[in-house]
C-alpha atoms as a PDB file:
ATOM      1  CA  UNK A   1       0.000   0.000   0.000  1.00  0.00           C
ATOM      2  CA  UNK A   2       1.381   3.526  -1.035  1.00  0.00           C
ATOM      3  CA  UNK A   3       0.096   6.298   0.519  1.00  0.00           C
ATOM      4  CA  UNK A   4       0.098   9.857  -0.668  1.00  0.00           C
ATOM      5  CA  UNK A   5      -0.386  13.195   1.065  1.00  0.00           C
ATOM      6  CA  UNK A   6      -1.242  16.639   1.114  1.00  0.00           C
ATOM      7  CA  UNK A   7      -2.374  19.262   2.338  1.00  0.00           C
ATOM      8  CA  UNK A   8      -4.185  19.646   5.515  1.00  0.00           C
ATOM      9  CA  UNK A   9      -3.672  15.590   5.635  1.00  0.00           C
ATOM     10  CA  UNK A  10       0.072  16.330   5.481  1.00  0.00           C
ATOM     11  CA  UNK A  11       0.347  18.555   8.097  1.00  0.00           C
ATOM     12  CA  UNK A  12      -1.935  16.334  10.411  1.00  0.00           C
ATOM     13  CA  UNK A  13       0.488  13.537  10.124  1.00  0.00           C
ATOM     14  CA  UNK A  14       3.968  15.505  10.401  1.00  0.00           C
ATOM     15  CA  UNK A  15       2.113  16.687  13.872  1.00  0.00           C
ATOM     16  CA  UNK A  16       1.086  12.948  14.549  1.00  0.00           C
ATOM     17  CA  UNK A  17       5.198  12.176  14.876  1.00  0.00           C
ATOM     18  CA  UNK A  18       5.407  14.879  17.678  1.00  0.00           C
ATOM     19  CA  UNK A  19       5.820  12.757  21.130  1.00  0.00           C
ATOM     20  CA  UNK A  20       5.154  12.907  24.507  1.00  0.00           C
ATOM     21  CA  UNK A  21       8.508  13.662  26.200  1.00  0.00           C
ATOM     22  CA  UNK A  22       9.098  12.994  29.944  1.00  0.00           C
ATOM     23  CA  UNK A  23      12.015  14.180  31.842  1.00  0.00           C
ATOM     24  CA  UNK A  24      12.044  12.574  35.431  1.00  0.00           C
ATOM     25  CA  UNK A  25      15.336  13.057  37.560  1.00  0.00           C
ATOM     26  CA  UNK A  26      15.522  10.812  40.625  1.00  0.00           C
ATOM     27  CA  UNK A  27      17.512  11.608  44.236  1.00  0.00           C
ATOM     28  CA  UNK A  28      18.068   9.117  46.856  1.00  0.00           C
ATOM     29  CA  UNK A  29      20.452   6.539  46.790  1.00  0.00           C
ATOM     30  CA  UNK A  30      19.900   5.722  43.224  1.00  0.00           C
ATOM     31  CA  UNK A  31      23.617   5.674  42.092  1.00  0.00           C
ATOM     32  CA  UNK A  32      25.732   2.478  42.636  1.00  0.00           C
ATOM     33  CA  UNK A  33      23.045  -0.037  43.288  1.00  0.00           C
ATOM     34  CA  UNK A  34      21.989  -1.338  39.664  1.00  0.00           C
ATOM     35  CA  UNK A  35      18.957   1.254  39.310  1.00  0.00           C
ATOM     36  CA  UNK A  36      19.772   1.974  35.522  1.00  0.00           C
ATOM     37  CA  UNK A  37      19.969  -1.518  34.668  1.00  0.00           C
ATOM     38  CA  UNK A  38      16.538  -2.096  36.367  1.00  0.00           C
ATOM     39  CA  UNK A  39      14.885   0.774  34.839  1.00  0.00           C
ATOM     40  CA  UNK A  40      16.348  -0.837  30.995  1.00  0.00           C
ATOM     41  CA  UNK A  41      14.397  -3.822  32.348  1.00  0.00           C
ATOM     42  CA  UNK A  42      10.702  -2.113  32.887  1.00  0.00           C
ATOM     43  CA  UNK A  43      11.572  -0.494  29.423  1.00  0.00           C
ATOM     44  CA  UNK A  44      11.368  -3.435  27.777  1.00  0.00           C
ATOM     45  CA  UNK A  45       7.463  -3.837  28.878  1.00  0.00           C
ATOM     46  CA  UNK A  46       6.397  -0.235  27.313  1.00  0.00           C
ATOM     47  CA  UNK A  47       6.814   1.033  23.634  1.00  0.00           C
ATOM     48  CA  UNK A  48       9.090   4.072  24.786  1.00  0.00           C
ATOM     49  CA  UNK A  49      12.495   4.737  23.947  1.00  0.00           C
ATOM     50  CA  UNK A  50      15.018   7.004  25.881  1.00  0.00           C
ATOM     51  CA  UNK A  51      17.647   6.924  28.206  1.00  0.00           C
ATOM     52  CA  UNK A  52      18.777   6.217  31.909  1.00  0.00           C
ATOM     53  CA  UNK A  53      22.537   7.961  33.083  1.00  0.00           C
ATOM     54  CA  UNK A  54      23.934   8.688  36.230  1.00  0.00           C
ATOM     55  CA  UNK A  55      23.930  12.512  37.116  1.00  0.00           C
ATOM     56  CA  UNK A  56      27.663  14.034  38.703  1.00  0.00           C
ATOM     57  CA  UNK A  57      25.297  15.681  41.465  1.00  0.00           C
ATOM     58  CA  UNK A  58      24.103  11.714  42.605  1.00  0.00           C
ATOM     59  CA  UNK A  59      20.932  11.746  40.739  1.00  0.00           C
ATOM     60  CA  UNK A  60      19.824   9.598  38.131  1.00  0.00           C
ATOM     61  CA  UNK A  61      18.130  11.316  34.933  1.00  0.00           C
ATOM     62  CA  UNK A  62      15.469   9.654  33.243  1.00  0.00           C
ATOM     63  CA  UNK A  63      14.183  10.788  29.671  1.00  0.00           C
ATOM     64  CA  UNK A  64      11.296   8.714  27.913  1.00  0.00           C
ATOM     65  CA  UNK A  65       9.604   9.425  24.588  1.00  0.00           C
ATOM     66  CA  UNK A  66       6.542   8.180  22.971  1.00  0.00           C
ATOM     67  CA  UNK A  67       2.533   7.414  23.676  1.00  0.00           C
ATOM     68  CA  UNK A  68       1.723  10.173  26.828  1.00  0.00           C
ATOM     69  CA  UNK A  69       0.127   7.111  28.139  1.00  0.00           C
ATOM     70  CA  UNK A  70       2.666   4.868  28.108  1.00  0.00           C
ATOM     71  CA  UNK A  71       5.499   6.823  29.342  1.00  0.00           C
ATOM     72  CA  UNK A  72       3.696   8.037  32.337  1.00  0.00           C
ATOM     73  CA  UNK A  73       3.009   4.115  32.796  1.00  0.00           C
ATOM     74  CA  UNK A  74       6.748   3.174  32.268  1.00  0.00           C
ATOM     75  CA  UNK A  75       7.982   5.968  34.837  1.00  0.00           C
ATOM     76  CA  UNK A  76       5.098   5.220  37.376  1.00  0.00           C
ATOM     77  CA  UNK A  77       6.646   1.355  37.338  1.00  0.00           C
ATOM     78  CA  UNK A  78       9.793   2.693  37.421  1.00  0.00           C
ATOM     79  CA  UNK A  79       9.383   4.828  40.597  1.00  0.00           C
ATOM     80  CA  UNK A  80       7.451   1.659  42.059  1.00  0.00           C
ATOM     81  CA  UNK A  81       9.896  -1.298  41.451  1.00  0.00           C
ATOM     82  CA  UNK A  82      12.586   1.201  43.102  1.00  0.00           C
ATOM     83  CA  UNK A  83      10.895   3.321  45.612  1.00  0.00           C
ATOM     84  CA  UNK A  84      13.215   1.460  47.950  1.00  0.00           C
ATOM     85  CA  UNK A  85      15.964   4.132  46.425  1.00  0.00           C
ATOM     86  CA  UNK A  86      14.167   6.975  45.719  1.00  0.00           C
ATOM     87  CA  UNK A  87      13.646   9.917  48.270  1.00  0.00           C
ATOM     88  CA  UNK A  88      12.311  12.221  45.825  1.00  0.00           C
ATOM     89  CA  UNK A  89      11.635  12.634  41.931  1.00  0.00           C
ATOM     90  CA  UNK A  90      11.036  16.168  39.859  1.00  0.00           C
ATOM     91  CA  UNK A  91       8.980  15.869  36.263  1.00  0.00           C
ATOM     92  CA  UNK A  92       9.055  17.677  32.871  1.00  0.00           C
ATOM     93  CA  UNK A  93       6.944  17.652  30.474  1.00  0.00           C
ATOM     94  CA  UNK A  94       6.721  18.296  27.244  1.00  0.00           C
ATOM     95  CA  UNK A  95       5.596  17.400  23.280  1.00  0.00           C
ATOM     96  CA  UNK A  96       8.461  17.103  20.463  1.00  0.00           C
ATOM     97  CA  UNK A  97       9.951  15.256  17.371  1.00  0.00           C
ATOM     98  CA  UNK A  98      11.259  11.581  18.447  1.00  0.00           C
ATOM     99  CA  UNK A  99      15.152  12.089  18.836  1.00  0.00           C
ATOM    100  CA  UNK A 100      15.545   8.383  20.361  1.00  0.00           C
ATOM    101  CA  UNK A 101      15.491   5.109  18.389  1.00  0.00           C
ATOM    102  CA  UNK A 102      15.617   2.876  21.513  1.00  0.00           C
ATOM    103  CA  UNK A 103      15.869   2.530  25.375  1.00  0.00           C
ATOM    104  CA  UNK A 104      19.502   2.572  26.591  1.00  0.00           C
ATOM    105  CA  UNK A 105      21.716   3.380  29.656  1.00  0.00           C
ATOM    106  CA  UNK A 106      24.078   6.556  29.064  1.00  0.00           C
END
């Protein structure tokens, strides 16, 4: 199937690849004790793609992209399977172009 568009159609769909975008930063004791590892291992249950990396101030930064749905699902099981670590968490939010092509630890 080839599929050709234009006009108001086109412009629909070029806004259709704009993403949800979450930015999450995490404090606690969330550095040294496998907690980007885990979170690559809840990513793998949502469609999101992003990253996980270590912060030099001791936090742990967490940016997912895709479906608003499922990335506030992925960071509410993140913050669940390791609220044993966390001590407090800050959110961004925001809409954008996809600039991730998977989940990975940075």
């Amino acid at each position: 199937m080839h599929l050709h568009l234009s006009g108001f159609y086109k412009f629909l769909f070029i806004m259709d690849n704009r993403v949800f975008q979450m930015n999450c930063w995490f404090e606690g004791h969330v550095q040294g004790v496998g907690f980007r590892y885990q979170t690559v291992g809840v990513a793998k249950g949502f469609d999101v793609t992003g990253y996980v990396q270590n912060m030099v101030d001791g936090r742990v930064h967490l940016y997912a992209e895709g479906e608003e749905s499922e990335v506030v699902a992925f960071q509410t099981e993140v913050e669940s399977e390791l609220k044993n670590y966390i001590k407090e968490s800050e959110i961004k939010i925001d809409k954008g172009d996809r600039t991730c092509q998977n989940f990975r630890i940075e």
